[in-house]
N, C-alpha and C. Protein backbone atom coordinates (compact mmCIF):
# COMPACT_ATOMS: atom_id res chain seq x y z
N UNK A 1 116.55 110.12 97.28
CA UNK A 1 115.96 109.99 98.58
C UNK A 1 115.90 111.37 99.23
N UNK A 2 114.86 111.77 100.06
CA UNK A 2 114.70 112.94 100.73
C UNK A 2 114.24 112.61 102.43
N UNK A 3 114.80 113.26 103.15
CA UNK A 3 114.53 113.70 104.25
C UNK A 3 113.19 114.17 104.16
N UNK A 4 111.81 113.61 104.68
CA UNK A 4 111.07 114.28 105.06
C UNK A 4 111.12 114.70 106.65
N UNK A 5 111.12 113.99 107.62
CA UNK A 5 111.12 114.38 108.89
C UNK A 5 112.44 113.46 109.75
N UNK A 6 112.85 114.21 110.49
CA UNK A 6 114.21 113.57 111.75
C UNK A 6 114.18 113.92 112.85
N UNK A 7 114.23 113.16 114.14
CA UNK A 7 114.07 114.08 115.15
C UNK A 7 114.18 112.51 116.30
N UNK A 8 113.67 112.99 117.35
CA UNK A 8 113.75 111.79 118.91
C UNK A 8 112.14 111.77 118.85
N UNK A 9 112.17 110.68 119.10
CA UNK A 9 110.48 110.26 119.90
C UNK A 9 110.88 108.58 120.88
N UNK A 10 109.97 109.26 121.63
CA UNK A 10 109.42 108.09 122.89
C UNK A 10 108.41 106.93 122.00
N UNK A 11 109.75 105.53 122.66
CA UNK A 11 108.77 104.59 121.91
C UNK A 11 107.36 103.62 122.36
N UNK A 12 106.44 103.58 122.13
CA UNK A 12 105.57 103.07 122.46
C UNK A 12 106.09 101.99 123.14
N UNK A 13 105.03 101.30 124.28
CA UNK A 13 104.93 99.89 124.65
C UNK A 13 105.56 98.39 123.95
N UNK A 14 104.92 98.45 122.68
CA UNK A 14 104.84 97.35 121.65
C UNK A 14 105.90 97.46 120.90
N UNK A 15 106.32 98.73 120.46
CA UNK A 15 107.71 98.93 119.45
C UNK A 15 108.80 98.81 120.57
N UNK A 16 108.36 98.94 121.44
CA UNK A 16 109.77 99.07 122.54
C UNK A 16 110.49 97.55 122.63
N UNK A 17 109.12 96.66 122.91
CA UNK A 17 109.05 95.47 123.63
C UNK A 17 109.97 94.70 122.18
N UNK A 18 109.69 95.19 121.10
CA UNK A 18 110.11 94.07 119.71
C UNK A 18 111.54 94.89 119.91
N UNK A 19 112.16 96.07 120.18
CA UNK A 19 112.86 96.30 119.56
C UNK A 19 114.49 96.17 121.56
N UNK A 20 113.57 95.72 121.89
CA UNK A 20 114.29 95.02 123.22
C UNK A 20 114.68 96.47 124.32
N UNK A 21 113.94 97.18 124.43
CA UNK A 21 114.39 98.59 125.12
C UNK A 21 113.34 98.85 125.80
N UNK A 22 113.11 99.71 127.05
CA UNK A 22 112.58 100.04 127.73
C UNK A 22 111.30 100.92 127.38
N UNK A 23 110.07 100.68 127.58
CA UNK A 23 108.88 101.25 127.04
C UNK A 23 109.18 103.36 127.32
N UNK A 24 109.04 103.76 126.70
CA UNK A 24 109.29 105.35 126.68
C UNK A 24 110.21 105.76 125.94
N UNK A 25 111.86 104.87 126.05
CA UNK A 25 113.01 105.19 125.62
C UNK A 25 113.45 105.88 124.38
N UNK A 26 113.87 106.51 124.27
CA UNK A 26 113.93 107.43 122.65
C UNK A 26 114.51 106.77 121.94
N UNK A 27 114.09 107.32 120.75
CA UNK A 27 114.43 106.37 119.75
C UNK A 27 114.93 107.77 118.39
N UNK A 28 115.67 107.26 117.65
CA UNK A 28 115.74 108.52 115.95
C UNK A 28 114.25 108.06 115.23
N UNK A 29 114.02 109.03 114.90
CA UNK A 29 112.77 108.78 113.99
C UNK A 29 112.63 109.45 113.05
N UNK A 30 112.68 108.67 111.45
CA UNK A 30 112.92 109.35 110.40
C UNK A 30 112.22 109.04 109.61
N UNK A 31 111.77 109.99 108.47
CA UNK A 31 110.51 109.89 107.49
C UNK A 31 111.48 110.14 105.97
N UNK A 32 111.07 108.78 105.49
CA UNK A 32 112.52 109.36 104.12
C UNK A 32 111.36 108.86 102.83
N UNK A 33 111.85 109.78 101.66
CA UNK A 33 111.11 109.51 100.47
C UNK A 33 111.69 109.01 99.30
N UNK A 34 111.59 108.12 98.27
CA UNK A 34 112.51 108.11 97.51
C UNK A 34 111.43 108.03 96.24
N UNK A 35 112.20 108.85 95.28
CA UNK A 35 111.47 108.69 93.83
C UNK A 35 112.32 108.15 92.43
N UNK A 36 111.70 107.44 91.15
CA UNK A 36 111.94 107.12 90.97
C UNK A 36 111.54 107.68 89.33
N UNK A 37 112.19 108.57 88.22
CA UNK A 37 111.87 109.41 87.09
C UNK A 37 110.92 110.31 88.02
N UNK A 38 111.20 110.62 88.81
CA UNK A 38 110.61 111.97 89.25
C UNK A 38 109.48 111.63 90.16
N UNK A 39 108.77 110.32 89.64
CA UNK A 39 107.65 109.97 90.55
C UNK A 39 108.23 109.28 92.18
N UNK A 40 107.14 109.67 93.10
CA UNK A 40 107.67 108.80 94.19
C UNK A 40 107.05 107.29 94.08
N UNK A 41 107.92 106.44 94.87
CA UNK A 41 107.77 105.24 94.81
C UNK A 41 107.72 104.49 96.07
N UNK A 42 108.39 105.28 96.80
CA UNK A 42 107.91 104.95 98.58
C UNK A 42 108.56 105.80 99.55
N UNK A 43 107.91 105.55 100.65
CA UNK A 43 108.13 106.44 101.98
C UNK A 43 108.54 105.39 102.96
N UNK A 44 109.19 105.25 103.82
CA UNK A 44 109.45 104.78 105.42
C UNK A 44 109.86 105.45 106.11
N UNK A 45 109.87 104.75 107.10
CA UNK A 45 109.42 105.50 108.56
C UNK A 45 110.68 104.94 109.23
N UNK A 46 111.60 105.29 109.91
CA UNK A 46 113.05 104.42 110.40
C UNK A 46 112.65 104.72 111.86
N UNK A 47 112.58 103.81 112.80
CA UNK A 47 113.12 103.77 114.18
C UNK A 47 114.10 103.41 114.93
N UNK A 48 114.91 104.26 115.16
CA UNK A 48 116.60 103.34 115.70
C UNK A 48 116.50 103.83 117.65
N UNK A 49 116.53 102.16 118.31
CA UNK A 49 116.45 103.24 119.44
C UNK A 49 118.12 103.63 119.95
N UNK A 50 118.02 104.32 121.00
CA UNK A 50 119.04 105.40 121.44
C UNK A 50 119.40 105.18 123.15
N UNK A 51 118.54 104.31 123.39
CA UNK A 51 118.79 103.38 124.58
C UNK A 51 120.20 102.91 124.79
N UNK A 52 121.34 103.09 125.89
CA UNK A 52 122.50 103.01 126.52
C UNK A 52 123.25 103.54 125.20
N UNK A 53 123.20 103.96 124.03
CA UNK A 53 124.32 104.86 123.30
C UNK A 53 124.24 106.62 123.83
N UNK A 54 125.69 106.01 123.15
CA UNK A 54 126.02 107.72 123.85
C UNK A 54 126.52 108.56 122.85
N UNK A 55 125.54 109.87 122.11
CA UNK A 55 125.32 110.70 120.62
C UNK A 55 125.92 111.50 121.75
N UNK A 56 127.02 112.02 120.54
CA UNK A 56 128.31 113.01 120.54
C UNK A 56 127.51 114.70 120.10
N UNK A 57 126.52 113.58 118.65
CA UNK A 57 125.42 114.87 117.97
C UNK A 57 124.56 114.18 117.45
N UNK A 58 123.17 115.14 116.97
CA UNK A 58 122.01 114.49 115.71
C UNK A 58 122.54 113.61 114.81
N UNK A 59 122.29 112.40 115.03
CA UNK A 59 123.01 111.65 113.68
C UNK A 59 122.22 112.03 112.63
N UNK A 60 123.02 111.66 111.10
CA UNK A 60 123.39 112.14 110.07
C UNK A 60 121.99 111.81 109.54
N UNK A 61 120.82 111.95 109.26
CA UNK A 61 119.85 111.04 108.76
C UNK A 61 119.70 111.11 107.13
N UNK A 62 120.13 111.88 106.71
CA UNK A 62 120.35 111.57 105.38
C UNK A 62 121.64 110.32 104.54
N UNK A 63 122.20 109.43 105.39
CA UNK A 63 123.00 108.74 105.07
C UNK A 63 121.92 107.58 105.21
N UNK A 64 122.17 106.69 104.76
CA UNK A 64 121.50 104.71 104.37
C UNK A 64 121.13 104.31 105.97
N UNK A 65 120.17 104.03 106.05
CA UNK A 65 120.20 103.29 107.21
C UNK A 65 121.00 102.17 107.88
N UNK A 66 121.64 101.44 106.85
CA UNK A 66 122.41 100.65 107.09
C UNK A 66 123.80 101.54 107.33
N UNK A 67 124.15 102.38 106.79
CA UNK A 67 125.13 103.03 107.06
C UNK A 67 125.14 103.69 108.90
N UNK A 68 123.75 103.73 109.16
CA UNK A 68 123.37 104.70 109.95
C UNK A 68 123.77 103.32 111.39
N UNK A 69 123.00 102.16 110.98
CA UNK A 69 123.66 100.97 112.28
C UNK A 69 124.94 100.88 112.44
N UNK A 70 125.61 100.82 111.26
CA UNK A 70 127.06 100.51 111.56
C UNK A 70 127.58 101.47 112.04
N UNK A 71 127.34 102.80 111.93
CA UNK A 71 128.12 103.84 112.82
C UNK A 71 127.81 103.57 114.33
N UNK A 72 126.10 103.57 114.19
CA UNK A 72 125.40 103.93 116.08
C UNK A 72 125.95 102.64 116.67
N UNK A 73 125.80 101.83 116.20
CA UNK A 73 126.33 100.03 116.57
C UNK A 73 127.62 99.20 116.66
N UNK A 74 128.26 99.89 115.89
CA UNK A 74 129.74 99.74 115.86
C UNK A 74 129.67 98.67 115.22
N UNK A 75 129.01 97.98 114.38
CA UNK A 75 128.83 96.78 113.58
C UNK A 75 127.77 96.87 112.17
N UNK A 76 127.79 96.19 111.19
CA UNK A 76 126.79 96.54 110.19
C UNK A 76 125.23 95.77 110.36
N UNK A 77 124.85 95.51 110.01
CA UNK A 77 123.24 94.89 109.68
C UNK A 77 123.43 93.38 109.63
N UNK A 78 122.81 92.59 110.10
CA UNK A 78 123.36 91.03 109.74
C UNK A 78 122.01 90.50 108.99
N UNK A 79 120.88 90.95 109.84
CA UNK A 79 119.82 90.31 109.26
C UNK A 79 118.07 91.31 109.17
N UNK A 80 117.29 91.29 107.89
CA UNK A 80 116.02 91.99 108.24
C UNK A 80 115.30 90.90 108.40
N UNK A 81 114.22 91.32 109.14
CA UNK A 81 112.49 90.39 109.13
C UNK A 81 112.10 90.99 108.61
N UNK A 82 111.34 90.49 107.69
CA UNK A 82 110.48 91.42 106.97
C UNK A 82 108.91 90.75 106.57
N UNK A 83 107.57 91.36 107.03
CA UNK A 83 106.43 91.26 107.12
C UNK A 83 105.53 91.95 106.15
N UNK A 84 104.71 91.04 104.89
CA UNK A 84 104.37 92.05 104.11
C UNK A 84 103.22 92.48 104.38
N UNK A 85 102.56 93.10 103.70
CA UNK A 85 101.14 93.58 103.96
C UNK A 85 100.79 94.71 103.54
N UNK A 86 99.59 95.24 103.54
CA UNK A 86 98.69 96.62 102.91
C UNK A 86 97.75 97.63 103.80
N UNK A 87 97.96 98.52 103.28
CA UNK A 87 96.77 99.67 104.01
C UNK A 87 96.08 100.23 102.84
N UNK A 88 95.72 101.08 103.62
CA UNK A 88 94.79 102.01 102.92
C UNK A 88 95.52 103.28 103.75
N UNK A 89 95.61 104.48 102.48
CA UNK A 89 96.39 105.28 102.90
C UNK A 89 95.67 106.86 103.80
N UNK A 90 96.33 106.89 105.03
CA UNK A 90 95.47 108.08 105.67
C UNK A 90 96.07 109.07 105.05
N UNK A 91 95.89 110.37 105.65
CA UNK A 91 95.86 111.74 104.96
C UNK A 91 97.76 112.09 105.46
N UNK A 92 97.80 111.66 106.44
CA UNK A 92 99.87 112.03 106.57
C UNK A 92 100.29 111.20 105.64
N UNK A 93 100.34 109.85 105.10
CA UNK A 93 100.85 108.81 104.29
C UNK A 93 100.76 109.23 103.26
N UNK A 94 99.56 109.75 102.63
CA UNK A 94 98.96 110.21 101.41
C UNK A 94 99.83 111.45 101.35
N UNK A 95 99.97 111.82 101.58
CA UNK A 95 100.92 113.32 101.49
C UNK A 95 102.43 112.87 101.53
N UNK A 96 103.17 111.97 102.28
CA UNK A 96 104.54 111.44 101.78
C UNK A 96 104.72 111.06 100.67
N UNK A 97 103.66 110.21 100.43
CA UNK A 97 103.60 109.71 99.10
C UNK A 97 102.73 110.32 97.71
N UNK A 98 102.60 111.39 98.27
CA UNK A 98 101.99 111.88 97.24
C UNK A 98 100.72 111.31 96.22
N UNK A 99 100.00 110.87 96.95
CA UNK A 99 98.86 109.62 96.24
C UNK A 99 97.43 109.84 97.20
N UNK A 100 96.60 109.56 96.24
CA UNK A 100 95.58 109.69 97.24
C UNK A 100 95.26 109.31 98.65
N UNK A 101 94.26 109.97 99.32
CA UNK A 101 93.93 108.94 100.72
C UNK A 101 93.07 107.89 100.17
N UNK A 102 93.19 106.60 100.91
CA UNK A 102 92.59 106.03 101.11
C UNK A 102 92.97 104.82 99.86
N UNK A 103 93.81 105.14 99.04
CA UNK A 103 94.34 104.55 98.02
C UNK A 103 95.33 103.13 98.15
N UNK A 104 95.16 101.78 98.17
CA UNK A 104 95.96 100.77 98.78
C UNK A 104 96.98 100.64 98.09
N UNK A 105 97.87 100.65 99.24
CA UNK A 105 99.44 100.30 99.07
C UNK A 105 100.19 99.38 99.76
N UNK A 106 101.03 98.83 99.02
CA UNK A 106 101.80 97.75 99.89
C UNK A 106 103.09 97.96 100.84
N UNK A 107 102.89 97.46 102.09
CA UNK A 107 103.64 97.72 103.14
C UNK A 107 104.88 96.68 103.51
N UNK A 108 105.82 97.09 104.07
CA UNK A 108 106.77 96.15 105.03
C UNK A 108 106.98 96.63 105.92
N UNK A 109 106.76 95.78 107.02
CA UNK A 109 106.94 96.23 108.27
C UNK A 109 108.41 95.29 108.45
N UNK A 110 109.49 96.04 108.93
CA UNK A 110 110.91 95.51 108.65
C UNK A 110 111.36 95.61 110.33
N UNK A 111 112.21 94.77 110.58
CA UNK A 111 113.18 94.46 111.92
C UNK A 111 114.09 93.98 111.32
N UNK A 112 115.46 95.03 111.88
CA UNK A 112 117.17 94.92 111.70
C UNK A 112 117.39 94.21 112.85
N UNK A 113 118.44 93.10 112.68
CA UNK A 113 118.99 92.36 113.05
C UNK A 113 120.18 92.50 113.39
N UNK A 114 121.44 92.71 114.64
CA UNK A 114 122.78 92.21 114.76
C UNK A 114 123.19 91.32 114.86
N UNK A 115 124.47 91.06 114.61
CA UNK A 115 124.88 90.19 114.32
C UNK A 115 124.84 89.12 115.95
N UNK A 116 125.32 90.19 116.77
CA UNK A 116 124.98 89.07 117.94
C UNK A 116 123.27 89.63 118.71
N UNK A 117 122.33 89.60 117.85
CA UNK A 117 121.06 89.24 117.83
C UNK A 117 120.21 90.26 118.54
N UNK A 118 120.68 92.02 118.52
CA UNK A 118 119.99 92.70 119.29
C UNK A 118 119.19 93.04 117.57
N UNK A 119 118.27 93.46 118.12
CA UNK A 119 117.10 94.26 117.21
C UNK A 119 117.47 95.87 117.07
N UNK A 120 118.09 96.17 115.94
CA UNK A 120 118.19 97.60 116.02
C UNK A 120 117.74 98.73 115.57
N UNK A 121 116.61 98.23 114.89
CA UNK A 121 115.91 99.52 114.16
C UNK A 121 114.55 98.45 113.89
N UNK A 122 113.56 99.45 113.75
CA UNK A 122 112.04 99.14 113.51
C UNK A 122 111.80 99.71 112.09
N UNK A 123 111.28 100.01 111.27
CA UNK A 123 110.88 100.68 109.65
C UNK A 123 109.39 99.93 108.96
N UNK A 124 108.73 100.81 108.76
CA UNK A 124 107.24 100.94 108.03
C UNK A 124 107.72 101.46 106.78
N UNK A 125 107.54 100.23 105.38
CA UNK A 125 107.62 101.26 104.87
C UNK A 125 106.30 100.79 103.69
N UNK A 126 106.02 101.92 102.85
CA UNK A 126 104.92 102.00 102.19
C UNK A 126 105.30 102.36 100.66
N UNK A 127 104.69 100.85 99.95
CA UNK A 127 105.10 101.33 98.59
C UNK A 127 104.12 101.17 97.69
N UNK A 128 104.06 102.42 96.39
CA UNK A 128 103.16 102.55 95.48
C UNK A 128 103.09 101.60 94.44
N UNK A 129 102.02 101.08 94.32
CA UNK A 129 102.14 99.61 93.66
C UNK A 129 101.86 100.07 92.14
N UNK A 130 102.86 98.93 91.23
CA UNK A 130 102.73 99.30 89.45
C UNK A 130 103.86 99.81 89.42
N UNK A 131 104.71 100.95 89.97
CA UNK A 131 105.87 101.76 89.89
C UNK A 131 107.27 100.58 89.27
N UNK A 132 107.77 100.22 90.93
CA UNK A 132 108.85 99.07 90.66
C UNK A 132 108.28 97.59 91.40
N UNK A 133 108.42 96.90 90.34
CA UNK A 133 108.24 95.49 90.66
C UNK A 133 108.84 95.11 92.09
N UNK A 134 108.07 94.29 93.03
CA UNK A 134 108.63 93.85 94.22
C UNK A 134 108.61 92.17 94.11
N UNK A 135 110.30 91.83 95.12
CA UNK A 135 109.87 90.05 95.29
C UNK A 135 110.36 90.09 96.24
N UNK A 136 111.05 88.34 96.72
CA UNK A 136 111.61 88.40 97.80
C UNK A 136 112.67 87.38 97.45
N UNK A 137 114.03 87.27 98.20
CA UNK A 137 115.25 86.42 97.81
C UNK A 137 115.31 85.77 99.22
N UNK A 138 115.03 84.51 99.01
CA UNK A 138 114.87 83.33 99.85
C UNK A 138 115.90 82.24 99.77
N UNK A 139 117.02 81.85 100.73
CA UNK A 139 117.46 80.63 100.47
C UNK A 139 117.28 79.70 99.71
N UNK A 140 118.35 79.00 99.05
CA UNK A 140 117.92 77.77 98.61
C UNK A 140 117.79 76.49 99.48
N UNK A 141 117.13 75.24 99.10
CA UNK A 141 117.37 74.33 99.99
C UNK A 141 118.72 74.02 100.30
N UNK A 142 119.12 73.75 101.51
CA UNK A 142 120.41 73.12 101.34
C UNK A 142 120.52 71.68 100.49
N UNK A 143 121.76 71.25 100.10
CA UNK A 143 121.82 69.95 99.54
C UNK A 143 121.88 68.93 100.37
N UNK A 144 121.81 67.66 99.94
CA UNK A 144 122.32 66.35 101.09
C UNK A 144 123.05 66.38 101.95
């Protein structure tokens, strides 16, 4: 995994509103790459907001994201949403990922979950399809 970009940004209207924080409010915003025999295999985009915590320093952004809630949160991850879907890749995407523009790839648009039900991070992430097989692990029915 690599650090492409880390830093604060003001969150939009719509990311604010899902992620339960005040429209503007800063948020960590991180661009991470991971490859896989050398090739890359995907990029995301992490949004954690920063709304009523109180940073001592730059958190660590090269540590797991999940690692990264349980520190800022004082608790671990309980639950993701996760939304699938595709683009077509513009010219910043195309360059994380090293793949053409305009080239379709499959997306998740992801929401972290606490345990007592705040939303704590937002993540786009974009993966090169053929590389590693994707599914999804779904409950079973319950029994009688």
């Amino acid at each position: 995994m690599e650090v492409l970009e880390a830093g604060i940004t003001a969150l939009d209207a719509d990311t604010a509103a899902e992620l339960g924080v005040v429209p503007g409010s800063n948020a960590l915003r991180t661009v991470k790459r991971w490859r896989g025999s050398g090739r890359v295999v995907m990029a995301a985009v992490d949004l954690v907001p920063l709304q009523g915590l109180e940073l001592r320093s730059f958190p660590d952004s090269s540590v797991s994201l999940f690692d990264l809630i349980a520190e800022l949160f004082g608790a671990p991850l309980e639950w993701e949403i996760c939304v699938p879907g595709a683009v077509r890749l513009d010219k910043v995407t195309a360059g994380w990922l090293e793949h053409p523009v305009g080239e379709a790839v499959m997306t998740l648009e992801l929401l972290g979950i606490s345990r007592d039900g705040r939303a704590v991070y937002k993540a786009f992430e974009h993966h090169i399809p053929g590389i590693v097989r994707s599914g999804f692990v779904r409950p079973g029915v319950p029994g009688p």
